[in-house]
N, C-alpha and C. Protein backbone atom coordinates (compact mmCIF):
# COMPACT_ATOMS: atom_id res chain seq x y z
N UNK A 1 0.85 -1.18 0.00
CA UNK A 1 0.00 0.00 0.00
C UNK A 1 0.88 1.23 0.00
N UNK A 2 0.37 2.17 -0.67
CA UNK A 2 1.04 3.46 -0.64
C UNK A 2 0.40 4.73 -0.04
N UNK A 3 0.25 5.40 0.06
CA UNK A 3 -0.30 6.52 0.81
C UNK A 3 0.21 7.80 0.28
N UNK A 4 -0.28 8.54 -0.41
CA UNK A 4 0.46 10.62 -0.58
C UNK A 4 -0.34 10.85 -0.05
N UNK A 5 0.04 12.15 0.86
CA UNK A 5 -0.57 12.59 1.97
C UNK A 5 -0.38 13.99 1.42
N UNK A 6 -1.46 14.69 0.83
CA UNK A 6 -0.92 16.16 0.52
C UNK A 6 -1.69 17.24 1.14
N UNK A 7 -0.78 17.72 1.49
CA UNK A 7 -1.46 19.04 2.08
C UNK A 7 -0.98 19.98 1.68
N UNK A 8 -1.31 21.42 2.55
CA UNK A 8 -1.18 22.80 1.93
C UNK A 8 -2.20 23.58 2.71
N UNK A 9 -2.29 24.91 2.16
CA UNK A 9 -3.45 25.65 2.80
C UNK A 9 -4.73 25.71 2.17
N UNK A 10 -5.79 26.12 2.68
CA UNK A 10 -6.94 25.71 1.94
C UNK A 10 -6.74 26.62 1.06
N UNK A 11 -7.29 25.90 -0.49
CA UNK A 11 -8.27 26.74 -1.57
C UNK A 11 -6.20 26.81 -2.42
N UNK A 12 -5.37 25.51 -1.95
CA UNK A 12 -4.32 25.59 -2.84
C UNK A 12 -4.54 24.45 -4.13
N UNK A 13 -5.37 23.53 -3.73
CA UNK A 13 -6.07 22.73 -4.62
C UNK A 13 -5.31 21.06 -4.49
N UNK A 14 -5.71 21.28 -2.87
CA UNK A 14 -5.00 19.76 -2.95
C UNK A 14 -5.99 18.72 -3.44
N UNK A 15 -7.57 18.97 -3.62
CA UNK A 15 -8.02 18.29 -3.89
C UNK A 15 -8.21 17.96 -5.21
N UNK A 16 -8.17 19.39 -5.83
CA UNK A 16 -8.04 18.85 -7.25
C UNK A 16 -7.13 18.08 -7.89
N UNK A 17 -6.01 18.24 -7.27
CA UNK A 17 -4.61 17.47 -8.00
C UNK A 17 -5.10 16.13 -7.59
N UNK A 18 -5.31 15.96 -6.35
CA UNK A 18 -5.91 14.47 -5.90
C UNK A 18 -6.49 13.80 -6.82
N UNK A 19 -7.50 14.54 -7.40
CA UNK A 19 -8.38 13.53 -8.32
C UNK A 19 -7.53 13.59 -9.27
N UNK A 20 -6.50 14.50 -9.99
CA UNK A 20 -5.81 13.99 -11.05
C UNK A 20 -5.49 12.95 -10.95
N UNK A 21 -4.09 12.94 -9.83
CA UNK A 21 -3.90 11.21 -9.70
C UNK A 21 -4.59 10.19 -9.45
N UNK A 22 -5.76 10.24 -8.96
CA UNK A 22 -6.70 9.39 -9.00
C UNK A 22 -7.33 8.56 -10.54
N UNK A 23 -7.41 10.30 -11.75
CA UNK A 23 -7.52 9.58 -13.04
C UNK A 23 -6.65 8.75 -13.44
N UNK A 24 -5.34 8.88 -13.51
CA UNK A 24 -4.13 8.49 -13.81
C UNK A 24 -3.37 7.10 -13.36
N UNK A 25 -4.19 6.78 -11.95
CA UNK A 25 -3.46 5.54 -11.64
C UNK A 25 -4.82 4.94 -10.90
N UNK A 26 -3.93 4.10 -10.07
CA UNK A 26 -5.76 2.79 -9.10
C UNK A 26 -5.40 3.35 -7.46
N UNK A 27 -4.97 4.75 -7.35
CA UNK A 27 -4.99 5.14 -5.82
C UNK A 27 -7.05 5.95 -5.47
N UNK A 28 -7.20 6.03 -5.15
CA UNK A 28 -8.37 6.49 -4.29
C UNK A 28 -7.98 7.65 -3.65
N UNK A 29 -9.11 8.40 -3.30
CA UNK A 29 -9.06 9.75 -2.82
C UNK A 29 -10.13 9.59 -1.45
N UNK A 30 -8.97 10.20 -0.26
CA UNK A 30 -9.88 10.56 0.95
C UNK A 30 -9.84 11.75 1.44
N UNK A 31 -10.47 12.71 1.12
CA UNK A 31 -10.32 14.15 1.49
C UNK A 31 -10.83 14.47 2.30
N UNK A 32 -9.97 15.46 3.25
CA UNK A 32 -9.91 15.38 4.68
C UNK A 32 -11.96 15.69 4.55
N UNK A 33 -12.67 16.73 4.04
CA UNK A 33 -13.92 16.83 4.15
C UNK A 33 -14.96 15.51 4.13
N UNK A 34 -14.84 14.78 3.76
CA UNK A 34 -15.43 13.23 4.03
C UNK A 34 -15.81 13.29 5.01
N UNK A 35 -14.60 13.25 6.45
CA UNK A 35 -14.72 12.88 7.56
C UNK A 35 -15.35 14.23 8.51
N UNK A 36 -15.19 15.22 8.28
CA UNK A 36 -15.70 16.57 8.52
C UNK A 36 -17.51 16.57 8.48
N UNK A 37 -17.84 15.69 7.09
CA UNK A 37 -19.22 15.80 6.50
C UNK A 37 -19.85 14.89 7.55
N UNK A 38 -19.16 13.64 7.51
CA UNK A 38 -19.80 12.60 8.18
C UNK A 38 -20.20 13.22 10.02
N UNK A 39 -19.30 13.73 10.48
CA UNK A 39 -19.56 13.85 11.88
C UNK A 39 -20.09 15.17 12.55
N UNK A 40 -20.06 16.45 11.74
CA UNK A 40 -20.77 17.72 11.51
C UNK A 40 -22.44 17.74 11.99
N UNK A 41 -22.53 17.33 11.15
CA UNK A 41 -24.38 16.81 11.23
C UNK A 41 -24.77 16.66 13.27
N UNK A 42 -24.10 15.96 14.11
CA UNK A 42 -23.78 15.39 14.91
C UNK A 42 -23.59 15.87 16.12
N UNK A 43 -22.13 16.50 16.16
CA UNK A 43 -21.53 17.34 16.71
C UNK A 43 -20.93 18.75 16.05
N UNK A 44 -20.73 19.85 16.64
CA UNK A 44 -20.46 21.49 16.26
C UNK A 44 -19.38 21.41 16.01
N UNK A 45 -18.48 21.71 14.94
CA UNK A 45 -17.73 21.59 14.41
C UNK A 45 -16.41 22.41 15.36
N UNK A 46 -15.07 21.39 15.41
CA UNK A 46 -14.46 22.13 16.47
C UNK A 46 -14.44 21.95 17.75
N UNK A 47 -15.62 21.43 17.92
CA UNK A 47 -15.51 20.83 20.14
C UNK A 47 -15.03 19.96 20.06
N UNK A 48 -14.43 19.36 20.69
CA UNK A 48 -14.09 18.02 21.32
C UNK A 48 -14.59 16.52 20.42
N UNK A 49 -15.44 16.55 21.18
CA UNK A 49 -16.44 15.46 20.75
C UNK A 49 -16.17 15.15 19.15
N UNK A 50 -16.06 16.16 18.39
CA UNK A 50 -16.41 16.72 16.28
C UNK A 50 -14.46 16.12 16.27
N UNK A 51 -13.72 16.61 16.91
CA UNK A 51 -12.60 16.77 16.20
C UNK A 51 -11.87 14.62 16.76
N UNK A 52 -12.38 14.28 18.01
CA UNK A 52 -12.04 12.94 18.54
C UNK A 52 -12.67 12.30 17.52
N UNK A 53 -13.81 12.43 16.93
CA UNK A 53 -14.25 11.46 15.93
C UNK A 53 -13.85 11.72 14.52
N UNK A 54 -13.81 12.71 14.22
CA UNK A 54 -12.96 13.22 12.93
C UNK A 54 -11.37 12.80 12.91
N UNK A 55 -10.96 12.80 13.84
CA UNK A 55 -9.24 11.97 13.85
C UNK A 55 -9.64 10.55 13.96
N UNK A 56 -10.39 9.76 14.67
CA UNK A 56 -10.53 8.37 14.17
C UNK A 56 -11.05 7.90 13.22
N UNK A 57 -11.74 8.67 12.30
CA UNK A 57 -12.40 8.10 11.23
C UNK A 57 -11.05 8.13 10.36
N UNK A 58 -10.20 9.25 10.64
CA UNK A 58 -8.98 9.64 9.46
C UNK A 58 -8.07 7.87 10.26
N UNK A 59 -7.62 7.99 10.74
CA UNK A 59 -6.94 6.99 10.82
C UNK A 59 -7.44 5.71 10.63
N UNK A 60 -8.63 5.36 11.26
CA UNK A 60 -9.04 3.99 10.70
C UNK A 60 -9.36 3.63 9.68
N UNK A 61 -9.74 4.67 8.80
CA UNK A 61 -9.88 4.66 7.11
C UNK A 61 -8.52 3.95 6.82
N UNK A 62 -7.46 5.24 6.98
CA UNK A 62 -6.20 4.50 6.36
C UNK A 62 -5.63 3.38 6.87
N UNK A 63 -5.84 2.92 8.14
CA UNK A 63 -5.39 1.85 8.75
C UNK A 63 -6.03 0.80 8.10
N UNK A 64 -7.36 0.70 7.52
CA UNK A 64 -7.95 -0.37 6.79
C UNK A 64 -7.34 -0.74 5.58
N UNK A 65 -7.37 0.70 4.65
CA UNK A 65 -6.89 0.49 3.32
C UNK A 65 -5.08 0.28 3.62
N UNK A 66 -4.59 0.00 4.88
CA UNK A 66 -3.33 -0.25 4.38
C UNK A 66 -3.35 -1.85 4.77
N UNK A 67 -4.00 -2.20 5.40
CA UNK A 67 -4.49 -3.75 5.41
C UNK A 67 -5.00 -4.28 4.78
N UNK A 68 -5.48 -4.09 3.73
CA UNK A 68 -5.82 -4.67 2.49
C UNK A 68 -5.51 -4.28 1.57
N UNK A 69 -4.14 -3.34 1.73
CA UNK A 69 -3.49 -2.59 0.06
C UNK A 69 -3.88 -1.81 -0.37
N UNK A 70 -4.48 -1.16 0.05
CA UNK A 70 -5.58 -0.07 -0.69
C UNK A 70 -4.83 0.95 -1.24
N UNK A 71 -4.14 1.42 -2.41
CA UNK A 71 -3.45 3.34 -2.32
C UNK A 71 -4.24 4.04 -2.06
N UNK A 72 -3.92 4.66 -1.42
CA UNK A 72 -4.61 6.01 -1.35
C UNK A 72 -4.00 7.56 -1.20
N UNK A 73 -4.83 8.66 -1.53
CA UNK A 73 -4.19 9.67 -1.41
C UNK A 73 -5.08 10.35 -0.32
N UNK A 74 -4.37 10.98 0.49
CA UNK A 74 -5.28 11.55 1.82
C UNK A 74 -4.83 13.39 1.70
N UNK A 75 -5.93 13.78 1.62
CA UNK A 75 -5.32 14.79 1.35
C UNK A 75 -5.80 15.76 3.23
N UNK A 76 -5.16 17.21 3.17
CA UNK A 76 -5.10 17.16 4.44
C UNK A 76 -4.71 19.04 4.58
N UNK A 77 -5.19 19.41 5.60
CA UNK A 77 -4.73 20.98 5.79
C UNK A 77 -3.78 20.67 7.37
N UNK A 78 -2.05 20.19 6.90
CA UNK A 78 -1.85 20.60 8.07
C UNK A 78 -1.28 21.51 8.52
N UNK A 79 -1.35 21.95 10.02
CA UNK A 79 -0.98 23.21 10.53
C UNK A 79 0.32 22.59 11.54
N UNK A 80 1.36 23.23 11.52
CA UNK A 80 2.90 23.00 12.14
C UNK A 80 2.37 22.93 13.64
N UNK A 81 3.08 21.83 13.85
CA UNK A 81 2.82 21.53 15.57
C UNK A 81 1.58 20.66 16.11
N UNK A 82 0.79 21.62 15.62
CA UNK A 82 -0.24 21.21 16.22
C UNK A 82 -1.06 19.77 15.86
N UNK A 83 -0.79 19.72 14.16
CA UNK A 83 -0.83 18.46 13.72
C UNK A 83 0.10 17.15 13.83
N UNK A 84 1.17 17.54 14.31
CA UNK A 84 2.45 16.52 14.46
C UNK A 84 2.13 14.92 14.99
N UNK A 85 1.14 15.16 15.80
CA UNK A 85 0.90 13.74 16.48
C UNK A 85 -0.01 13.33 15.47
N UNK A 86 -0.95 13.96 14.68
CA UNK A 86 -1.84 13.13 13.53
C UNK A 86 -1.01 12.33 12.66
N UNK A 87 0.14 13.27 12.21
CA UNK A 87 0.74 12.81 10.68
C UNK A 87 1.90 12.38 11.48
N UNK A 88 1.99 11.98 12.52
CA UNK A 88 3.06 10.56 13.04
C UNK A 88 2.25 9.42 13.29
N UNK A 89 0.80 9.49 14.02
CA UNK A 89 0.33 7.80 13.70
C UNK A 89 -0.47 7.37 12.75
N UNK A 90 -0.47 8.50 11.97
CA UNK A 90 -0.66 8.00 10.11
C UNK A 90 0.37 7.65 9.66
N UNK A 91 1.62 7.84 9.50
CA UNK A 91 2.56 7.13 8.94
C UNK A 91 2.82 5.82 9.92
N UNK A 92 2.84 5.79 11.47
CA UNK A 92 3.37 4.64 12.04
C UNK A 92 2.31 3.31 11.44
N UNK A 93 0.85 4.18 11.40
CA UNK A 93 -0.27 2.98 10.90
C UNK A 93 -0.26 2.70 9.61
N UNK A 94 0.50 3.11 8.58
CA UNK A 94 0.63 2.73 7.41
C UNK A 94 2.07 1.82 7.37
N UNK A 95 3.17 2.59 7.80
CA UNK A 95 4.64 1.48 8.00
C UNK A 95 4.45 0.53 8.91
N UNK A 96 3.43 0.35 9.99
CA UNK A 96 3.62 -0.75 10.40
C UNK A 96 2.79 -2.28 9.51
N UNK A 97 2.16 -2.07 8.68
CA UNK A 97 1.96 -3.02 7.69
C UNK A 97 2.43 -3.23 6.72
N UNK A 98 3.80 -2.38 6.38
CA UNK A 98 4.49 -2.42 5.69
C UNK A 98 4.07 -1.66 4.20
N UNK A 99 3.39 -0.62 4.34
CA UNK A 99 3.41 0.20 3.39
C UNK A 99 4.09 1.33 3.15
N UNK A 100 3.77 2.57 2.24
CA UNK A 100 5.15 3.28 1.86
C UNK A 100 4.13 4.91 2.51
N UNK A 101 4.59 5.90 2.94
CA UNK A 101 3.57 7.24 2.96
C UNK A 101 4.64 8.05 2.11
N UNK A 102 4.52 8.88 1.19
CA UNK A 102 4.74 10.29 0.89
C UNK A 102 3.96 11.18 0.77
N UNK A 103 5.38 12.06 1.15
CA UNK A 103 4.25 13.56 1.44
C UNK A 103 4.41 14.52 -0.01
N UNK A 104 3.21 14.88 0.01
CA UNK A 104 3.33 16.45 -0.73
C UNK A 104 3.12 17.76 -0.39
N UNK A 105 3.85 18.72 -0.03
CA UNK A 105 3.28 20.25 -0.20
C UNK A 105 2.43 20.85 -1.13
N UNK A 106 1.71 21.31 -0.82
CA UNK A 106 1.45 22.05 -2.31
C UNK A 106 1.45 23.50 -2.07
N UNK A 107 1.85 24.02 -2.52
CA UNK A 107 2.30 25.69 -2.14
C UNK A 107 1.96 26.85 -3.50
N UNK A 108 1.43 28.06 -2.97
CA UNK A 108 0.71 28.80 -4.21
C UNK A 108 1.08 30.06 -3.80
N UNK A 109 1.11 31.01 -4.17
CA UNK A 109 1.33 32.53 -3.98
C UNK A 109 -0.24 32.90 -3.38
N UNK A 110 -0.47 33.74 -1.93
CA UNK A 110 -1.51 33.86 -1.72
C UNK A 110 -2.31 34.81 -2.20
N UNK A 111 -2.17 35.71 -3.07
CA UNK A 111 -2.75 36.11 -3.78
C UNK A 111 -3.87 35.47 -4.82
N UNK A 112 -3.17 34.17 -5.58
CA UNK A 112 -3.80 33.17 -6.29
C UNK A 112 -4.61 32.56 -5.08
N UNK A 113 -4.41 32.36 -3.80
CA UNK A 113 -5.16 31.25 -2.86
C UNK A 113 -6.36 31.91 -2.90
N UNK A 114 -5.65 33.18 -2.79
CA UNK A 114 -7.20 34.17 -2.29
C UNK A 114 -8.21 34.37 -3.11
N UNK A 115 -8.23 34.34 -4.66
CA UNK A 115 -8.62 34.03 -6.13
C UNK A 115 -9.76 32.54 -5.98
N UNK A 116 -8.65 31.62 -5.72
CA UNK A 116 -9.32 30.55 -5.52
C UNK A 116 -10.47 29.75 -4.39
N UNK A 117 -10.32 30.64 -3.18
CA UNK A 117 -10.99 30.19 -1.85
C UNK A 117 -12.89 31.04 -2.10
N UNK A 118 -12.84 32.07 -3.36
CA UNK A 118 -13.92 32.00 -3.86
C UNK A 118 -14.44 30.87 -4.59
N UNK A 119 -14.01 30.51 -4.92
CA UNK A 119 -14.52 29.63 -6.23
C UNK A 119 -15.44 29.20 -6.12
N UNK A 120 -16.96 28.56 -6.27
CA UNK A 120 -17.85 27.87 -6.48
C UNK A 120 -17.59 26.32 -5.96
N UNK A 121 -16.63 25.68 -6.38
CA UNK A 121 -16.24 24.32 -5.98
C UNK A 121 -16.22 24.22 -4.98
N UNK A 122 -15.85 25.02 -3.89
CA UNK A 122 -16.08 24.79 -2.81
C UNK A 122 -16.54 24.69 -2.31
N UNK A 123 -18.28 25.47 -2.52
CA UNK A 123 -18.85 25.61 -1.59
C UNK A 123 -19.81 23.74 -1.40
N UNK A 124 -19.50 23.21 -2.39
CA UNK A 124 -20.13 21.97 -2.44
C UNK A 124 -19.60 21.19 -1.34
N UNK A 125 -18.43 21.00 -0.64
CA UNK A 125 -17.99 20.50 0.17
C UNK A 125 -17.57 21.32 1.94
N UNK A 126 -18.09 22.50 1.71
CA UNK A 126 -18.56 23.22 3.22
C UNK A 126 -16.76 23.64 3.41
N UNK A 127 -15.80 23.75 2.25
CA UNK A 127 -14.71 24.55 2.64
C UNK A 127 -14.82 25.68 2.93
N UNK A 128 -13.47 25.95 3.35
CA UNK A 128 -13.43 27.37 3.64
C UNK A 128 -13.39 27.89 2.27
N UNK A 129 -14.69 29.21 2.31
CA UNK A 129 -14.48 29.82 1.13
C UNK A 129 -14.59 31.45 0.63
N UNK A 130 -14.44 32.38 1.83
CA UNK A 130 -14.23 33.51 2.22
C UNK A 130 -12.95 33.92 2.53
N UNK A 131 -12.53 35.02 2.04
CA UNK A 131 -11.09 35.79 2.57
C UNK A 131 -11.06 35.78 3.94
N UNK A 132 -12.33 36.10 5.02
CA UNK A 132 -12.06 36.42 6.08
C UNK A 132 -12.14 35.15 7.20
N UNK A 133 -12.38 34.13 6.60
CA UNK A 133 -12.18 32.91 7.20
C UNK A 133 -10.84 32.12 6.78
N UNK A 134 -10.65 32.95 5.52
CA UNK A 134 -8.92 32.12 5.13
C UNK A 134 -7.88 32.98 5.44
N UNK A 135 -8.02 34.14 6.37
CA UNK A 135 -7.65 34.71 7.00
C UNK A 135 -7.28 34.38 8.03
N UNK A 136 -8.63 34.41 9.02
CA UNK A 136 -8.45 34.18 10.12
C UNK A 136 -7.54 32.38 10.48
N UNK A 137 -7.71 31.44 9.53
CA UNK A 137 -7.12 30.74 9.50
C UNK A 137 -5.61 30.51 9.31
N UNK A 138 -4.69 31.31 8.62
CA UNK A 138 -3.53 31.79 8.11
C UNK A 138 -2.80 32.64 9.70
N UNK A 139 -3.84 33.29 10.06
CA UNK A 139 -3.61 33.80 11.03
C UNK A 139 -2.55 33.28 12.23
N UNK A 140 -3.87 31.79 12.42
CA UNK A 140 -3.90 30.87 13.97
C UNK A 140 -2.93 29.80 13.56
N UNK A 141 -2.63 29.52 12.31
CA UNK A 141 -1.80 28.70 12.20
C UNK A 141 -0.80 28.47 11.04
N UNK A 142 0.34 27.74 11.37
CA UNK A 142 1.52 27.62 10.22
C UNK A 142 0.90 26.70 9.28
N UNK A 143 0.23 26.90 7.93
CA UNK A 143 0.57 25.95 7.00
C UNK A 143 0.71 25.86 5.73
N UNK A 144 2.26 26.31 5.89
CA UNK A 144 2.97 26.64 4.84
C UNK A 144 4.15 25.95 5.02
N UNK A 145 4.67 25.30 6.49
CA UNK A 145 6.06 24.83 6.62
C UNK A 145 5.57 22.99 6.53
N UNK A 146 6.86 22.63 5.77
CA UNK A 146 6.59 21.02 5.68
C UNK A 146 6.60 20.38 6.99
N UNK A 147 6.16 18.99 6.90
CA UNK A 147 6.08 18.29 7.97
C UNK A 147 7.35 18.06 8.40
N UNK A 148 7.68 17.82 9.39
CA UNK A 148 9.34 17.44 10.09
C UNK A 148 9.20 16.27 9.97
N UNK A 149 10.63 16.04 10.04
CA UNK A 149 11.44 14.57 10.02
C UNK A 149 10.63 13.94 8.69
N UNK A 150 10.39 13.86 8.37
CA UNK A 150 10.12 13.93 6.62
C UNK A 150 9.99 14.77 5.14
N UNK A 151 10.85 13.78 4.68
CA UNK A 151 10.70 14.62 3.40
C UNK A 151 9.59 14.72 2.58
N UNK A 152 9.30 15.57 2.08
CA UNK A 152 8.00 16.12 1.41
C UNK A 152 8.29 16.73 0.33
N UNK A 153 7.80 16.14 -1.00
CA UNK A 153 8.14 16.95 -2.42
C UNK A 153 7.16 18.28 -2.22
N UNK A 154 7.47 19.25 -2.43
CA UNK A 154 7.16 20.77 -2.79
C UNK A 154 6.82 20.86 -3.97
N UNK A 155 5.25 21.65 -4.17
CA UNK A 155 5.27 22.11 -5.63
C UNK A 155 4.43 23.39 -5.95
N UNK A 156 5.04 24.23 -6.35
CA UNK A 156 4.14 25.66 -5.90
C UNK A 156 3.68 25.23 -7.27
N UNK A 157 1.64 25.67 -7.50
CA UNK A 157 1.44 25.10 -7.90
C UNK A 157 0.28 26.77 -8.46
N UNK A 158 1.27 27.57 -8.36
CA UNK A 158 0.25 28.84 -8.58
C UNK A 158 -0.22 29.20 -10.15
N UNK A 159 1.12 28.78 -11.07
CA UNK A 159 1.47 28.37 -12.55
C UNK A 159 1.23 27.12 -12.93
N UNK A 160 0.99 26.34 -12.37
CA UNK A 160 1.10 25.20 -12.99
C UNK A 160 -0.18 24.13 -12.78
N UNK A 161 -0.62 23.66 -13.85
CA UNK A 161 -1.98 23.01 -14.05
C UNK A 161 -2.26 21.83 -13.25
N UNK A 162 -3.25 21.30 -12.27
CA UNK A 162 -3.51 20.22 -11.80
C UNK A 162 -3.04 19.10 -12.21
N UNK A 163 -3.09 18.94 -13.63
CA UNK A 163 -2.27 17.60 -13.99
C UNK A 163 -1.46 17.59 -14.20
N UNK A 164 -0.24 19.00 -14.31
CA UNK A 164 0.62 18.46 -14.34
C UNK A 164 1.54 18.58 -12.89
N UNK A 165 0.65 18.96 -12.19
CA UNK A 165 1.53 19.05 -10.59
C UNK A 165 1.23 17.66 -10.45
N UNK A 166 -0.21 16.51 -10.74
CA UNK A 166 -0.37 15.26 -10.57
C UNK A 166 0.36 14.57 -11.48
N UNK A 167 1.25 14.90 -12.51
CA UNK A 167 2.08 14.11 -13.37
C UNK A 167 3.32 13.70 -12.48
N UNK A 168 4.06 15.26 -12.06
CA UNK A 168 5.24 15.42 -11.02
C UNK A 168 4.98 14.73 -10.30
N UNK A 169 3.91 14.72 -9.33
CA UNK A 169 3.71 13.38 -8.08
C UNK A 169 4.03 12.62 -8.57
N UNK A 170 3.35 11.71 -9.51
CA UNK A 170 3.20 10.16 -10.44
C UNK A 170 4.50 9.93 -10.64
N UNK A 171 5.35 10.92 -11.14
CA UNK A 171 6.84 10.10 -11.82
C UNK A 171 7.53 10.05 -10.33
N UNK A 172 7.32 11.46 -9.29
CA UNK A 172 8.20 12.03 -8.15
C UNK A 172 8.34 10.49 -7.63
N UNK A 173 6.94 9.54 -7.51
CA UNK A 173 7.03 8.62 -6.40
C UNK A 173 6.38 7.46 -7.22
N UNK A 174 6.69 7.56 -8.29
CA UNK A 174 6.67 6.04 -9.63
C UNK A 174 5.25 5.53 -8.92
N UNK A 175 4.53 5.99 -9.01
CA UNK A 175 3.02 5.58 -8.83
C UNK A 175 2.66 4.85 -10.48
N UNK A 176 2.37 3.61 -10.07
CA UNK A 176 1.72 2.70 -11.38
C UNK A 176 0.64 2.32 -11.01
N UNK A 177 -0.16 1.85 -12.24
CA UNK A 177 -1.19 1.18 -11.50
C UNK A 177 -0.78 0.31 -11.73
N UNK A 178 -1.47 -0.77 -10.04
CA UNK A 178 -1.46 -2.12 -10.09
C UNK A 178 -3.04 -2.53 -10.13
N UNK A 179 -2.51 -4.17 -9.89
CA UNK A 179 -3.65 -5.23 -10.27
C UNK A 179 -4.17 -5.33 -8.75
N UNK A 180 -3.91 -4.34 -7.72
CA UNK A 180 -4.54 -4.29 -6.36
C UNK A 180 -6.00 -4.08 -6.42
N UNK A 181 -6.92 -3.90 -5.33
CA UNK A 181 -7.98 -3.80 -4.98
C UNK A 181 -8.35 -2.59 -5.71
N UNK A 182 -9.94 -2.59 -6.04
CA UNK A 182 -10.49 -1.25 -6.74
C UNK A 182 -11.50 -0.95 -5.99
């Protein structure tokens, strides 16, 4: 099993590149909003209760699909520090079955972010999609610096087209498709 884990700040388009590679090879897409959608309804987004079940759904997802091979690409907004313990027992729960994780940055000039966090696409999935919420977010937290103690391909992605920032992944980390699970 393989795992790209890409993140960035919102409205840099980690999700779109996601589905590129998704056309392109037999990995699957779990975007962090899935798990956001599912437990929202529920609990207020942000207490306790919303964010304990939103981190186990993220890990037991991938903990499944790395037990039965699954690729996947997880895509992800993380923020320095504060996320450190997520994206260490996502990788320990993927290497300990002996699968592979890479990371991606995806990095944009915020000017273009700010362009894009309007967009229409978003609003289908309850992102952030206002200046003054991608603000206030930019604000409270780092996420712009890569994850530590791993390397992470970088790809400012302000010029450059979804598929082909998902091409760069594909060759960066020889993603093929296999004859694995669909």
């Amino acid at each position: 099993m393989k795992l790209i884990l890409i993140y960035g700040s919102p409205a840099v388009g980690k999700l779109t590149v996601a589905n590129e590679i998704a056309k392109l090879t037999d990995f699957k897409v779990f975007h962090n909003h899935l798990t956001i959608d599912a437990v929202e309804p529920v609990f207020e987004f942000g207490t306790p209760p919303f964010w304990k079940l939103v981190h186990l759904f993220r890990v037991e997802t991938i903990a499944e699909a790395a037990r039965v091979g699954r690729n996947l690409i997880y895509t992800f907004c993380y923020a320095k520090a504060s996320d450190d313990a997520h994206v260490r027992l996502v990788t320990k729960t993927v290497e300990e079955t002996g699968g592979e994780i890479h990371f991606v940055l995806l990095v944009c000039e915020k000017p273009e972010i700010e362009k894009r966090v309007t967009e229409d696409s978003r609003v289908k999935y309850g992102k952030a999609n206002n200046l003054k919420i991608l603000h206030e977010i930019w604000g409270k937290y780092d996420l712009f610096s890569p994850v530590p103690e791993r390397e992470s391909l970088i790809i400012d992605n302000t010029n450059v087209s979804p598929e082909a920032a998902a091409r760069k992944i594909i060759e960066h980390f020889n993603l093929v498709k296999t004859n694995g699970l669909s």
